[in-house]
PDB file of N, CA and C in Angstrom:
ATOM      1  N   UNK A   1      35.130   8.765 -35.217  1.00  0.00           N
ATOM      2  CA  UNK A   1      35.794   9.716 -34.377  1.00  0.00           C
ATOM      3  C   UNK A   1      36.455  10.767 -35.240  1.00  0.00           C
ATOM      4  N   UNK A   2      36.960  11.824 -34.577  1.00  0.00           N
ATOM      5  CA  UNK A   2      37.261  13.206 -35.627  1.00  0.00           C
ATOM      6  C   UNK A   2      36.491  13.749 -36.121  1.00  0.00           C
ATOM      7  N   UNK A   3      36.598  15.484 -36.486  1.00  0.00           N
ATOM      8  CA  UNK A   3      35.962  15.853 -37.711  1.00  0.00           C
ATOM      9  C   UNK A   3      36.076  15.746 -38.680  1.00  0.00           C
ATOM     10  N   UNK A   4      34.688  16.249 -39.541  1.00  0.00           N
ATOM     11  CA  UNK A   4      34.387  15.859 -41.200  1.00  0.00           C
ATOM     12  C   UNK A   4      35.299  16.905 -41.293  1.00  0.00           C
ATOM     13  N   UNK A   5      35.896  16.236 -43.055  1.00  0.00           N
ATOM     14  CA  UNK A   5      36.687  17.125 -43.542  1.00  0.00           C
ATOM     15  C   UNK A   5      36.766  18.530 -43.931  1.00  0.00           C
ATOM     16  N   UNK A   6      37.611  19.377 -43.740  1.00  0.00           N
ATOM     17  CA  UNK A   6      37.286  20.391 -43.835  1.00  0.00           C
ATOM     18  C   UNK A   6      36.956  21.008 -42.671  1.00  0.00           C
ATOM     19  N   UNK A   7      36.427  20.761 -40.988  1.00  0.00           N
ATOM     20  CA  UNK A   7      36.777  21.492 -39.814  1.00  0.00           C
ATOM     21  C   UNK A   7      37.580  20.803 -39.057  1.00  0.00           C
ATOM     22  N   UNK A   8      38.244  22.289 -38.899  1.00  0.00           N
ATOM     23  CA  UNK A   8      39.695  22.488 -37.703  1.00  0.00           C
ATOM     24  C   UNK A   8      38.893  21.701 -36.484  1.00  0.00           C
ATOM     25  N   UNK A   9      39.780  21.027 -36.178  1.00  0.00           N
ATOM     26  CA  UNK A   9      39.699  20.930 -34.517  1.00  0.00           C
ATOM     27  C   UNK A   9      40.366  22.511 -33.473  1.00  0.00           C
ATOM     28  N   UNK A  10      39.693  22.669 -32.566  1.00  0.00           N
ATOM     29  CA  UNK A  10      39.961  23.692 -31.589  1.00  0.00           C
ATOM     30  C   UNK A  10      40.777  22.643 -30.385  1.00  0.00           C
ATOM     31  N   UNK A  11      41.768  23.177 -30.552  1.00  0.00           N
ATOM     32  CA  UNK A  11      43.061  22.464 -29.785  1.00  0.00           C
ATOM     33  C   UNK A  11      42.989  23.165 -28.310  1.00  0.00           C
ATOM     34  N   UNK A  12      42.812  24.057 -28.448  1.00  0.00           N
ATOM     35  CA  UNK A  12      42.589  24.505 -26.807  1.00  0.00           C
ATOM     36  C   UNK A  12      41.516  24.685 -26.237  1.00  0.00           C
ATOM     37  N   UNK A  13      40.232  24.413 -27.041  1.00  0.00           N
ATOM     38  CA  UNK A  13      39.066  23.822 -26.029  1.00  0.00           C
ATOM     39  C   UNK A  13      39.335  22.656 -25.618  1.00  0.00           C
ATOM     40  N   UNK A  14      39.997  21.438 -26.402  1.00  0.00           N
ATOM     41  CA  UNK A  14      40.349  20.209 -25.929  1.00  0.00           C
ATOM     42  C   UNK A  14      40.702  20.189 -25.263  1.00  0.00           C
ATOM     43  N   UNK A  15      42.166  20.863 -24.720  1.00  0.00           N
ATOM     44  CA  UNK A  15      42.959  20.861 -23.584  1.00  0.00           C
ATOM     45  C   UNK A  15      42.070  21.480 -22.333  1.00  0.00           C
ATOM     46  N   UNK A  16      41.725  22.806 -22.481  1.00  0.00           N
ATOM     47  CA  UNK A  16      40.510  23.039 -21.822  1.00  0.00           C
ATOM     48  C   UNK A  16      39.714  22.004 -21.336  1.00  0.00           C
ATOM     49  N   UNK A  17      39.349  21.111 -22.004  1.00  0.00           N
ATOM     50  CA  UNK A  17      38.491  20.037 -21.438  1.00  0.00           C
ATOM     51  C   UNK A  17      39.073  18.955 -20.909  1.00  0.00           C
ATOM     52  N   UNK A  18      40.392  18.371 -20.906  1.00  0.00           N
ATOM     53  CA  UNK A  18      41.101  17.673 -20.214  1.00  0.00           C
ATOM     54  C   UNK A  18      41.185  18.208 -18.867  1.00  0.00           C
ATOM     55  N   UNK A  19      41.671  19.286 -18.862  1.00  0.00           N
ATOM     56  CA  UNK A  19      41.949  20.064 -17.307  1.00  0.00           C
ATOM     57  C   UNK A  19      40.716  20.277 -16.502  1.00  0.00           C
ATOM     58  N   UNK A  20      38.860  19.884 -16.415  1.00  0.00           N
ATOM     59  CA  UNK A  20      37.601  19.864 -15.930  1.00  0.00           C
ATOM     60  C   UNK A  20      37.438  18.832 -14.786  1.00  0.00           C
ATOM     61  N   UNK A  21      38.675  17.908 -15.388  1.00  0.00           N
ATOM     62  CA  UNK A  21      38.376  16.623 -14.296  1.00  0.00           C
ATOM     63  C   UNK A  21      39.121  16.675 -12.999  1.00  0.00           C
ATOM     64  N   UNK A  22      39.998  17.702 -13.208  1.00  0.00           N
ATOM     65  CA  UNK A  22      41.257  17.823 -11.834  1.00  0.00           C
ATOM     66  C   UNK A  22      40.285  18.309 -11.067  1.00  0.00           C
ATOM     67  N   UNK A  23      39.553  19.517 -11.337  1.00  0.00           N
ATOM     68  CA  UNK A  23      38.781  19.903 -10.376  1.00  0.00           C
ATOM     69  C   UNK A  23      37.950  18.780  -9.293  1.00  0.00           C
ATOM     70  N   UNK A  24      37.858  18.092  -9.969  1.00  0.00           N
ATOM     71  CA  UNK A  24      36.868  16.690  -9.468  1.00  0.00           C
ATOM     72  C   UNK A  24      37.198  15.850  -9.119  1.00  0.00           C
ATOM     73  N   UNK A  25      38.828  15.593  -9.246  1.00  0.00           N
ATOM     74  CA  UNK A  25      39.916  14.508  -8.724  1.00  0.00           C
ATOM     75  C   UNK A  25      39.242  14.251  -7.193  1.00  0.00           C
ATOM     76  N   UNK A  26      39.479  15.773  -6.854  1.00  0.00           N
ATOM     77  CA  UNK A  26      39.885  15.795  -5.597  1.00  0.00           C
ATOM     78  C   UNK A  26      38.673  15.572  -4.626  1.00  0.00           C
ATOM     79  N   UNK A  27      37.776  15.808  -5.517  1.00  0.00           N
ATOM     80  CA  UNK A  27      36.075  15.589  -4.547  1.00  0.00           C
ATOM     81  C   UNK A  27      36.133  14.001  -3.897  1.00  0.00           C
ATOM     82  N   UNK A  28      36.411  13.041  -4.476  1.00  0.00           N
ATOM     83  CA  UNK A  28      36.292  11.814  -4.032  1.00  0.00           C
ATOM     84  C   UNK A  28      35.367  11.311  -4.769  1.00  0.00           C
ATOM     85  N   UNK A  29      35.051  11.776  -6.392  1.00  0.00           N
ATOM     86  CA  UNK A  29      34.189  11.268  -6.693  1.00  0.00           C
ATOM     87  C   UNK A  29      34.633   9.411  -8.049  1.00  0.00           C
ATOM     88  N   UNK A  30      34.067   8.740  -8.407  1.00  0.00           N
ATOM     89  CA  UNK A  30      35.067   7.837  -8.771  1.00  0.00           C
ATOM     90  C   UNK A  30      34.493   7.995 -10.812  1.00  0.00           C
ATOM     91  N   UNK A  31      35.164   7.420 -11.128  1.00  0.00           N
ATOM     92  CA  UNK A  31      35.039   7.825 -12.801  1.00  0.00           C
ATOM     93  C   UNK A  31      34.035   8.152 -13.094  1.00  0.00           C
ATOM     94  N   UNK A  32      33.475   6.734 -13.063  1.00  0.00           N
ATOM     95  CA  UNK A  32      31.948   7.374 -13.705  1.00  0.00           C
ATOM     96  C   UNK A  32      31.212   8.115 -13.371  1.00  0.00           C
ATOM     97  N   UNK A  33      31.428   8.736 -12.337  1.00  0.00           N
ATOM     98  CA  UNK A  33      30.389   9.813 -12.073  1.00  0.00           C
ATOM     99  C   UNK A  33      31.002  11.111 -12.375  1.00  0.00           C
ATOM    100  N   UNK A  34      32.549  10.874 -12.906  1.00  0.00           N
ATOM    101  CA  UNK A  34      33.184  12.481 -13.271  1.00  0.00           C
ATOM    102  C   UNK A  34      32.634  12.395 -15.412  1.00  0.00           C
ATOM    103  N   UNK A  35      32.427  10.911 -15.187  1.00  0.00           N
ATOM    104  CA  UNK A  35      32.551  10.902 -16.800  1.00  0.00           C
ATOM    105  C   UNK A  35      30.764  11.264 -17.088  1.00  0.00           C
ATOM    106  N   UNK A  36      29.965  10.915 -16.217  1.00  0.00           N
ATOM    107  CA  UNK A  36      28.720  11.787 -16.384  1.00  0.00           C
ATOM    108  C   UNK A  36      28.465  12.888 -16.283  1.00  0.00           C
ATOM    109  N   UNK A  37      28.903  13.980 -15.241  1.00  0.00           N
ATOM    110  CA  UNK A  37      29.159  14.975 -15.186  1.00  0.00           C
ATOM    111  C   UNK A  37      29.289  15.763 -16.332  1.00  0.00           C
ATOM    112  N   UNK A  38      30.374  14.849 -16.994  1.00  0.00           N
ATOM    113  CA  UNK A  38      31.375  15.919 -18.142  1.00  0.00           C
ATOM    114  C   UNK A  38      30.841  15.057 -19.465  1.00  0.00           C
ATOM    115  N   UNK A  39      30.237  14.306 -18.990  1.00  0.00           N
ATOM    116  CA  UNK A  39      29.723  13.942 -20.830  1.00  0.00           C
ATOM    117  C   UNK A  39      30.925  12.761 -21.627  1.00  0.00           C
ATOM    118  N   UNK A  40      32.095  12.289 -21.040  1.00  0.00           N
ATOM    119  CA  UNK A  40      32.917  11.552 -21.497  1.00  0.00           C
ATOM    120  C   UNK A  40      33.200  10.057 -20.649  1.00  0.00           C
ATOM    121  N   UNK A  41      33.405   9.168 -21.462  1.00  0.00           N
ATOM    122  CA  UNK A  41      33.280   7.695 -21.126  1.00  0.00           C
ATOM    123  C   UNK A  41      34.417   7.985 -19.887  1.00  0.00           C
ATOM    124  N   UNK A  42      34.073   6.470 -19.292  1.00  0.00           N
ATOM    125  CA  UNK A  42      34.757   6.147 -17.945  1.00  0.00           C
ATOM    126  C   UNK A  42      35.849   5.877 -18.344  1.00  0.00           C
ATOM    127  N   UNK A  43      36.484   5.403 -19.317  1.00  0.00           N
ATOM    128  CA  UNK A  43      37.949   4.914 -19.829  1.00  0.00           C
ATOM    129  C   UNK A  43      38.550   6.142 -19.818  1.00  0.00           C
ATOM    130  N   UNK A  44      37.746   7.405 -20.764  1.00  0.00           N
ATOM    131  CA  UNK A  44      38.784   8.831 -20.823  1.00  0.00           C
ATOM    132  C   UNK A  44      38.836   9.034 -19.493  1.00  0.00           C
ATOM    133  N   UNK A  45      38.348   9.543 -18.472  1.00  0.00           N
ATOM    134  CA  UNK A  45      38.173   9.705 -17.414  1.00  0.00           C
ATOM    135  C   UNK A  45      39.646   9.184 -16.625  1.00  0.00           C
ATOM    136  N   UNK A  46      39.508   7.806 -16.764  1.00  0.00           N
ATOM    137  CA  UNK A  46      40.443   7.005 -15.991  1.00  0.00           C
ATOM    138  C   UNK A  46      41.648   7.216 -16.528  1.00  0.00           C
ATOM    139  N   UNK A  47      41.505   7.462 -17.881  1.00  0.00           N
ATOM    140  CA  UNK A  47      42.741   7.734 -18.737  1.00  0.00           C
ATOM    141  C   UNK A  47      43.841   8.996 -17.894  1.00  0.00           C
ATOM    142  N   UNK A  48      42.953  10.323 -18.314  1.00  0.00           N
ATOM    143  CA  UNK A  48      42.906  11.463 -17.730  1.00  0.00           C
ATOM    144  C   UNK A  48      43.751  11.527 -16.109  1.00  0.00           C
ATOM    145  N   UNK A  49      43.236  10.202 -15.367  1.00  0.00           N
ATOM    146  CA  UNK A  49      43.485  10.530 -13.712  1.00  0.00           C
ATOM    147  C   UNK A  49      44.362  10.022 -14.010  1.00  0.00           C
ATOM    148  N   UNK A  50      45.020   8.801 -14.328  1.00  0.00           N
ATOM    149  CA  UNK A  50      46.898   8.122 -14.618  1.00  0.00           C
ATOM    150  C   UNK A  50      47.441   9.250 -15.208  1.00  0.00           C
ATOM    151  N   UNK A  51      46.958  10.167 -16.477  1.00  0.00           N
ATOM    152  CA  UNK A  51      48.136  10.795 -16.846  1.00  0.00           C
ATOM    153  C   UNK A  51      48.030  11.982 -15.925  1.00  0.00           C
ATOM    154  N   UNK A  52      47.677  12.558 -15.032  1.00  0.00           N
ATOM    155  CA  UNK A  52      47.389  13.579 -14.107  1.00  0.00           C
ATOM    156  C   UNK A  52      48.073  12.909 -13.312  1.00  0.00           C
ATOM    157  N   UNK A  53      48.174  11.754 -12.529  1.00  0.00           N
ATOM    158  CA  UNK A  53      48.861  11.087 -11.224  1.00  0.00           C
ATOM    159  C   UNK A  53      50.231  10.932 -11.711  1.00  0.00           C
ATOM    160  N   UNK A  54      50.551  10.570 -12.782  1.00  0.00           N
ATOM    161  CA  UNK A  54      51.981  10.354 -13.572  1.00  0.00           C
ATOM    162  C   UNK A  54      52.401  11.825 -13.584  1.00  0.00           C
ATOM    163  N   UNK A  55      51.839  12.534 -14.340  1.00  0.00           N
ATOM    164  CA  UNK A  55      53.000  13.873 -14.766  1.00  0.00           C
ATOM    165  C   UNK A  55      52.581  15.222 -14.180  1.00  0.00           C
ATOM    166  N   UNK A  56      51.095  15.174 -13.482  1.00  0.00           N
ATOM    167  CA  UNK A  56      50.973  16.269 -13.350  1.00  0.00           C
ATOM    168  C   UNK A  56      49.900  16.872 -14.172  1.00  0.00           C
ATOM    169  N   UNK A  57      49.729  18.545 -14.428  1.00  0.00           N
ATOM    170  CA  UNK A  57      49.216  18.972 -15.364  1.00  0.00           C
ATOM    171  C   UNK A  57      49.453  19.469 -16.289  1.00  0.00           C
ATOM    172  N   UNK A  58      51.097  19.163 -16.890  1.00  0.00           N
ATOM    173  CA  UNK A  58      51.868  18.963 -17.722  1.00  0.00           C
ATOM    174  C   UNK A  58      51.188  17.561 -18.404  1.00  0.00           C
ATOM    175  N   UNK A  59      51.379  16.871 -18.055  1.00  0.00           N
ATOM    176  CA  UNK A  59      50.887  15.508 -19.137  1.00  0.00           C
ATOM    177  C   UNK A  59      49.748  15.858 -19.558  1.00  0.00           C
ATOM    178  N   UNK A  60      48.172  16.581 -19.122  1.00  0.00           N
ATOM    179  CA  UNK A  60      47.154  16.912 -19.618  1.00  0.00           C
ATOM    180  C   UNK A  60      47.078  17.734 -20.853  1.00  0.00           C
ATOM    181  N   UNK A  61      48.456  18.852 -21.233  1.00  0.00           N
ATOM    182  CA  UNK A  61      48.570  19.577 -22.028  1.00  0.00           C
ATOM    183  C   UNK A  61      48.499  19.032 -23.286  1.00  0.00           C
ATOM    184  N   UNK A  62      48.079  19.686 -24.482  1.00  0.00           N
ATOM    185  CA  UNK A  62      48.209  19.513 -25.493  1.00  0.00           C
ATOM    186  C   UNK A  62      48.993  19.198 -25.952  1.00  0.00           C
ATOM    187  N   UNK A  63      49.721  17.500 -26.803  1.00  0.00           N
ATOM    188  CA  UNK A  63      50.348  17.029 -27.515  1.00  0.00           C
ATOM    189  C   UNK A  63      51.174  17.386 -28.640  1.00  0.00           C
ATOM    190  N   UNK A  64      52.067  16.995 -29.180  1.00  0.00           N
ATOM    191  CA  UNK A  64      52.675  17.419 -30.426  1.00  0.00           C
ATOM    192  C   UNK A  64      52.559  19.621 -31.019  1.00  0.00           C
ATOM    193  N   UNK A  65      53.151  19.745 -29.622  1.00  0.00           N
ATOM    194  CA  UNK A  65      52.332  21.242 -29.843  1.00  0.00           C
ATOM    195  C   UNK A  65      53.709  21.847 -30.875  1.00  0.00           C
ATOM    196  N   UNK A  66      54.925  21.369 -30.990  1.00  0.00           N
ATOM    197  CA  UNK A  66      56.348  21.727 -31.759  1.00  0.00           C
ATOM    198  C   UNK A  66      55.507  21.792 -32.829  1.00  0.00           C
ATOM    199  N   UNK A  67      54.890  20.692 -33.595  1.00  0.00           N
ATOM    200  CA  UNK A  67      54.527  20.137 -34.923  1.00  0.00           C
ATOM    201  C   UNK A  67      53.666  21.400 -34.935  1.00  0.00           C
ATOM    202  N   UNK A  68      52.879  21.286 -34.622  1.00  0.00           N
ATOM    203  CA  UNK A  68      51.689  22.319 -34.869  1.00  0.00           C
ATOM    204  C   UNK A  68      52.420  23.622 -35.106  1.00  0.00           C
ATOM    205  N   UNK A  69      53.357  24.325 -34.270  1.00  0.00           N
ATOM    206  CA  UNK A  69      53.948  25.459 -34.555  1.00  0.00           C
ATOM    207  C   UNK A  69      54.892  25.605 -35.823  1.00  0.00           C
ATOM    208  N   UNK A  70      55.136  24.251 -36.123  1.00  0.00           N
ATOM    209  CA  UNK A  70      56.129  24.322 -37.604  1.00  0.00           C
ATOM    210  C   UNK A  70      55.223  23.841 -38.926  1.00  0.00           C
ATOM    211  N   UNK A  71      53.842  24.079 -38.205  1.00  0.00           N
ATOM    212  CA  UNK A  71      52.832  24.217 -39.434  1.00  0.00           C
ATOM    213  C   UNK A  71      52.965  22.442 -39.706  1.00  0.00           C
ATOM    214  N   UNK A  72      53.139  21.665 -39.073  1.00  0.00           N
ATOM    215  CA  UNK A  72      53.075  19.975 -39.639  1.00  0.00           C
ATOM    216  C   UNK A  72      51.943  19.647 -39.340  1.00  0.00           C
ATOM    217  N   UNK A  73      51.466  18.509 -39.840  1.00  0.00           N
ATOM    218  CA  UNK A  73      50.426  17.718 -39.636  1.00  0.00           C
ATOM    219  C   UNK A  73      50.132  16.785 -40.235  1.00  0.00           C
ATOM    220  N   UNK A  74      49.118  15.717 -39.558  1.00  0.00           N
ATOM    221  CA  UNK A  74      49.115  14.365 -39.510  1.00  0.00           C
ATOM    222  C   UNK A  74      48.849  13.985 -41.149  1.00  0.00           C
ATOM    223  N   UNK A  75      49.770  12.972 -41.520  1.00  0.00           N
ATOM    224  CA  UNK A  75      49.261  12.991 -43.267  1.00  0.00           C
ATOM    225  C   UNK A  75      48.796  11.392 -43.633  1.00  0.00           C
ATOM    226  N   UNK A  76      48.132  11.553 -44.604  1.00  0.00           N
ATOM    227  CA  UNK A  76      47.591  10.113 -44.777  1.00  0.00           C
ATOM    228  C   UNK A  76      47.825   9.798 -46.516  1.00  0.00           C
ATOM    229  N   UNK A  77      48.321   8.818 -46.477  1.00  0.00           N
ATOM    230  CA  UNK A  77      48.090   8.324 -47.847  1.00  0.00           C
ATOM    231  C   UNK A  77      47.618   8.601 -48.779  1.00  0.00           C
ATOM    232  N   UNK A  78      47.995   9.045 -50.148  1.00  0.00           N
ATOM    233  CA  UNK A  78      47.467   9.697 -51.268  1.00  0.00           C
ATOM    234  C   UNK A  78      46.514   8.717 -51.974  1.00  0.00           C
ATOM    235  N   UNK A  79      47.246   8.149 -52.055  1.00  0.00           N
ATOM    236  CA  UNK A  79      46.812   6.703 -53.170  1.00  0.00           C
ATOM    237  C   UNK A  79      47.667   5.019 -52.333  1.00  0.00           C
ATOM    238  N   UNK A  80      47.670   4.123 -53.838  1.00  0.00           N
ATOM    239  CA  UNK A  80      48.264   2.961 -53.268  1.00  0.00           C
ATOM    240  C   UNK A  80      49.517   2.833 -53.360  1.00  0.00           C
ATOM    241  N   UNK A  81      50.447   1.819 -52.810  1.00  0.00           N
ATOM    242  CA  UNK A  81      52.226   2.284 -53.306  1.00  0.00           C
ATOM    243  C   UNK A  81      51.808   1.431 -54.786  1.00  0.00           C
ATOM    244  N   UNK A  82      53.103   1.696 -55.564  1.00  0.00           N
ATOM    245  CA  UNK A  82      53.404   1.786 -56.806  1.00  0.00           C
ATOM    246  C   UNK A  82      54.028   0.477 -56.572  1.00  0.00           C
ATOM    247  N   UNK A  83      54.354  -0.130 -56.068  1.00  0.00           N
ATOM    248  CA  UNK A  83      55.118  -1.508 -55.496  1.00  0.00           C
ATOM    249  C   UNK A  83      53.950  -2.292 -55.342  1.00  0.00           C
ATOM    250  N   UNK A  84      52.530  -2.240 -55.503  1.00  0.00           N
ATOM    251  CA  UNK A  84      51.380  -2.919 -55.252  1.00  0.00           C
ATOM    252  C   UNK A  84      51.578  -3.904 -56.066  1.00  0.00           C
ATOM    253  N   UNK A  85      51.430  -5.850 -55.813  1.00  0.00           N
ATOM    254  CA  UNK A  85      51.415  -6.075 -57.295  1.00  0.00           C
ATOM    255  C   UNK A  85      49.665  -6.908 -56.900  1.00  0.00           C
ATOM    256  N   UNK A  86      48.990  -6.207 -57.655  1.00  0.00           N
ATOM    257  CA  UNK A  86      47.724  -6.809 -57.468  1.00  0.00           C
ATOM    258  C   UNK A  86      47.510  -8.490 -58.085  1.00  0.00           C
ATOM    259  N   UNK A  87      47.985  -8.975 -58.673  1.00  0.00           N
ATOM    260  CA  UNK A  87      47.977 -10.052 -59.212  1.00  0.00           C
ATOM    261  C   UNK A  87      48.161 -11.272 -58.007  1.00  0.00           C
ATOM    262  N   UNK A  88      49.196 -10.944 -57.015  1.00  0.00           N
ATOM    263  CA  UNK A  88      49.576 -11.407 -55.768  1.00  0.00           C
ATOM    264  C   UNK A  88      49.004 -11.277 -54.870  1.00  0.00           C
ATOM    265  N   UNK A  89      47.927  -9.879 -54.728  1.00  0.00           N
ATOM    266  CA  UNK A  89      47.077 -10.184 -53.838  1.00  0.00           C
ATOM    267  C   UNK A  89      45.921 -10.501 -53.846  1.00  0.00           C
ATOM    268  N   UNK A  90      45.440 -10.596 -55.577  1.00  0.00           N
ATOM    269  CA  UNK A  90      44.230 -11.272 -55.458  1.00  0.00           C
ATOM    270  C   UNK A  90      44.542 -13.226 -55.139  1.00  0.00           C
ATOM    271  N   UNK A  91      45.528 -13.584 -55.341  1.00  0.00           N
ATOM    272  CA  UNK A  91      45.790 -14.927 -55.410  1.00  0.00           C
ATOM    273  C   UNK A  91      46.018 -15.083 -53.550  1.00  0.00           C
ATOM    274  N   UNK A  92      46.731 -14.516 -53.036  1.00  0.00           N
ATOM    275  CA  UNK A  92      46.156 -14.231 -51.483  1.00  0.00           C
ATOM    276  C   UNK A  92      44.288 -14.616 -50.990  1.00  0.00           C
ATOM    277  N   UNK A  93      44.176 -13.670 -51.262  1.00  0.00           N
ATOM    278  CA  UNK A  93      42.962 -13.826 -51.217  1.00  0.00           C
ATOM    279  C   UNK A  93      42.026 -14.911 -51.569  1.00  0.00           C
ATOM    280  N   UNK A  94      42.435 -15.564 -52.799  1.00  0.00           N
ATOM    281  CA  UNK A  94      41.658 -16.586 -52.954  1.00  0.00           C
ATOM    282  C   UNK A  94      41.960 -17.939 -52.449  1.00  0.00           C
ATOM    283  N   UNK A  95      43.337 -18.035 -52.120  1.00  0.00           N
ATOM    284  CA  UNK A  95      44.132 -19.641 -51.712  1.00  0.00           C
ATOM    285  C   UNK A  95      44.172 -19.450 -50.156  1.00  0.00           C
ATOM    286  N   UNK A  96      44.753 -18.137 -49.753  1.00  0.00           N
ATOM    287  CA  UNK A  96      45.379 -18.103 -48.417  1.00  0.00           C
ATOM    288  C   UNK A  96      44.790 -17.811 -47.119  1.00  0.00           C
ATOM    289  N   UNK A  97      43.659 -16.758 -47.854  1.00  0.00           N
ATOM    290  CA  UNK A  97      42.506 -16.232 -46.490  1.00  0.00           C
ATOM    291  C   UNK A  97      41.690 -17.300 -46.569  1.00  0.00           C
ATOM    292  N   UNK A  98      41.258 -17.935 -47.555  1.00  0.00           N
ATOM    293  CA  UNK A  98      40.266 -18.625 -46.967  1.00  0.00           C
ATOM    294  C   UNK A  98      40.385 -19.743 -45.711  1.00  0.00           C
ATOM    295  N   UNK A  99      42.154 -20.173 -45.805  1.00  0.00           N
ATOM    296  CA  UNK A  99      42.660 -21.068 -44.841  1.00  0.00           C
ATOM    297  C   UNK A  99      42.749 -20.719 -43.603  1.00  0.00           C
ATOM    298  N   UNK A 100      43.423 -19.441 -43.642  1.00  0.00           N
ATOM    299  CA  UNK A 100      43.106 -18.823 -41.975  1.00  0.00           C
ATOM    300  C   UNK A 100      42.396 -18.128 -41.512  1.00  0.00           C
ATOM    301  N   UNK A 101      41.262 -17.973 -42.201  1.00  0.00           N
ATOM    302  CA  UNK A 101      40.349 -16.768 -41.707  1.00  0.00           C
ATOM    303  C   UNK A 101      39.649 -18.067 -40.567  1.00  0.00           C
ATOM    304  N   UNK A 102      38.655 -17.216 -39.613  1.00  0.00           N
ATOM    305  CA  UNK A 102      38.302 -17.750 -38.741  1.00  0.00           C
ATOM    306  C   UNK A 102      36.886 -18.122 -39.095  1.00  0.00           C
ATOM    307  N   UNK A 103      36.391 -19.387 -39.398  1.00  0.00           N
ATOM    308  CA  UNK A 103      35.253 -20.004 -39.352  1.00  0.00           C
ATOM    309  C   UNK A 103      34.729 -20.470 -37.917  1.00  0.00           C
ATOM    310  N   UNK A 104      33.019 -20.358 -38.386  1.00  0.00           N
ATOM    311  CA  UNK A 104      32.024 -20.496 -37.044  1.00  0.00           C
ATOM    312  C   UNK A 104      32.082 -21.774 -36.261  1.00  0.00           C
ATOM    313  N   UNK A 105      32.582 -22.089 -35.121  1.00  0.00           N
ATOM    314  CA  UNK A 105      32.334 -23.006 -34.540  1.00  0.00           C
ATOM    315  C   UNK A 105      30.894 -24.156 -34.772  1.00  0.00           C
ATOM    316  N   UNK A 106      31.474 -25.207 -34.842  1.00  0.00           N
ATOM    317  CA  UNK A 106      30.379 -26.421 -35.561  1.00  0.00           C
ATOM    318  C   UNK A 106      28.778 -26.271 -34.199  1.00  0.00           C
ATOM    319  N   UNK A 107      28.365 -26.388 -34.330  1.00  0.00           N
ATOM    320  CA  UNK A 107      27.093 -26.718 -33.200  1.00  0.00           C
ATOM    321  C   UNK A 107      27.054 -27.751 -32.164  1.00  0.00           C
ATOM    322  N   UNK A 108      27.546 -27.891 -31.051  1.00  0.00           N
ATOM    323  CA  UNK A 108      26.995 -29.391 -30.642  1.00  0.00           C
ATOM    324  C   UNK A 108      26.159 -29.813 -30.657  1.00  0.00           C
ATOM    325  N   UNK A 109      25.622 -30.898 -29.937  1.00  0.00           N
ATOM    326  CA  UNK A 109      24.179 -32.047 -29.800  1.00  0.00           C
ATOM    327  C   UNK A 109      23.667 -30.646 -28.759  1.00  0.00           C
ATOM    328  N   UNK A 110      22.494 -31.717 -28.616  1.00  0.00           N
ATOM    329  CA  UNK A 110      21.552 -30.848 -27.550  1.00  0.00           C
ATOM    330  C   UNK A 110      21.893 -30.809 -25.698  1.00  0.00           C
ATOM    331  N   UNK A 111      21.779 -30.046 -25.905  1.00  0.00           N
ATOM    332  CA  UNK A 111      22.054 -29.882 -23.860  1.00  0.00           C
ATOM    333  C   UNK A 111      21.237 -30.656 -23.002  1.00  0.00           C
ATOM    334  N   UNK A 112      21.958 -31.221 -22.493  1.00  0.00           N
ATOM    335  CA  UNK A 112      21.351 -32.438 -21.665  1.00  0.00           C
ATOM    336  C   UNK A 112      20.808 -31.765 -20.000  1.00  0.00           C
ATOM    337  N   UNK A 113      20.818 -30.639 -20.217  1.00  0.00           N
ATOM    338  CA  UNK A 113      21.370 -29.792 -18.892  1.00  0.00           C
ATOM    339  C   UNK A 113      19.436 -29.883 -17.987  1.00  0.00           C
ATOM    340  N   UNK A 114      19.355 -29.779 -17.215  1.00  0.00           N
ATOM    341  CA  UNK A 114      17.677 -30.044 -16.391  1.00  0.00           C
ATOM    342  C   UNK A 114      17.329 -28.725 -15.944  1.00  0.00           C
ATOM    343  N   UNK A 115      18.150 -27.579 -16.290  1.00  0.00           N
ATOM    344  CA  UNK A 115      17.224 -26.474 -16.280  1.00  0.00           C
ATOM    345  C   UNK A 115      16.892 -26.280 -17.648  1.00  0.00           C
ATOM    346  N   UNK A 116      17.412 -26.601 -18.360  1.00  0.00           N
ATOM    347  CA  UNK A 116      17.232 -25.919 -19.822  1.00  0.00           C
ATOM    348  C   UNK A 116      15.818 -26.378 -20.557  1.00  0.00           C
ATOM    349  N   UNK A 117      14.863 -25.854 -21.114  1.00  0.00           N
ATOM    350  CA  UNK A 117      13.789 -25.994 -21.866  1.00  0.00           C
ATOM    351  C   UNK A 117      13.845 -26.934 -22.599  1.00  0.00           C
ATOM    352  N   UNK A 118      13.611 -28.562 -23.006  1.00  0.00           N
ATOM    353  CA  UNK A 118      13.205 -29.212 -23.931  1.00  0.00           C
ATOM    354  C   UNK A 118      12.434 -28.358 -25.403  1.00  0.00           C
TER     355      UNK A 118
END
């Protein structure tokens, strides 16, 4: 999900495209057929109609729009913290995951069941 690095997202075609489904609220039509229409899964869709029934077409608007005007944006991690002590987490790894990680359920016997294929 997102773009490759290096292109902008267009913030107000997005919003633009949030606001496509109100039109369609009102038809009586039910998600999935607004989410075919418009090319987006039934979850956004459904998403879309709660925050439209909750706030209006105020809640559809574009998010964090302060940040954006004071030039901020979302930042991610440079590197690792300096507090890393790798020595501790390779010993993790070798004693501790192997205990709780989740192994495959054993197989039972054979199904005794009279539809099932011998």
């Amino acid at each position: 999900m997102g773009n490759p690095r290096g292109v902008k997202r267009d913030f107000g075609a997005l919003e633009t495209r949030r606001f496509e489904p109100v039109k369609l609220f009102g038809k009586s039509l039910n998600n999935s057929e607004i989410g075919r229409r418009l090319k987006v899964s039934n979850q956004t869709v459904s998403r879309w109609r709660k925050e439209y029934q909750d706030g209006g077409s105020v809640a559809l608007r574009s998010a964090w729009r302060i940040l954006r005007q004071l030039r901020w944006s979302v930042q991610q991690p440079v590197g690792r913290a300096l507090e890393r002590n790798e020595a501790r987490i390779e010993d993790w790894k070798q004693r501790r995951w192997p205990e709780i990680k989740k192994k495959p359920k054993k197989r039972g016997g054979r199904s005794f069941s009279s539809t099932k294929a011998v």
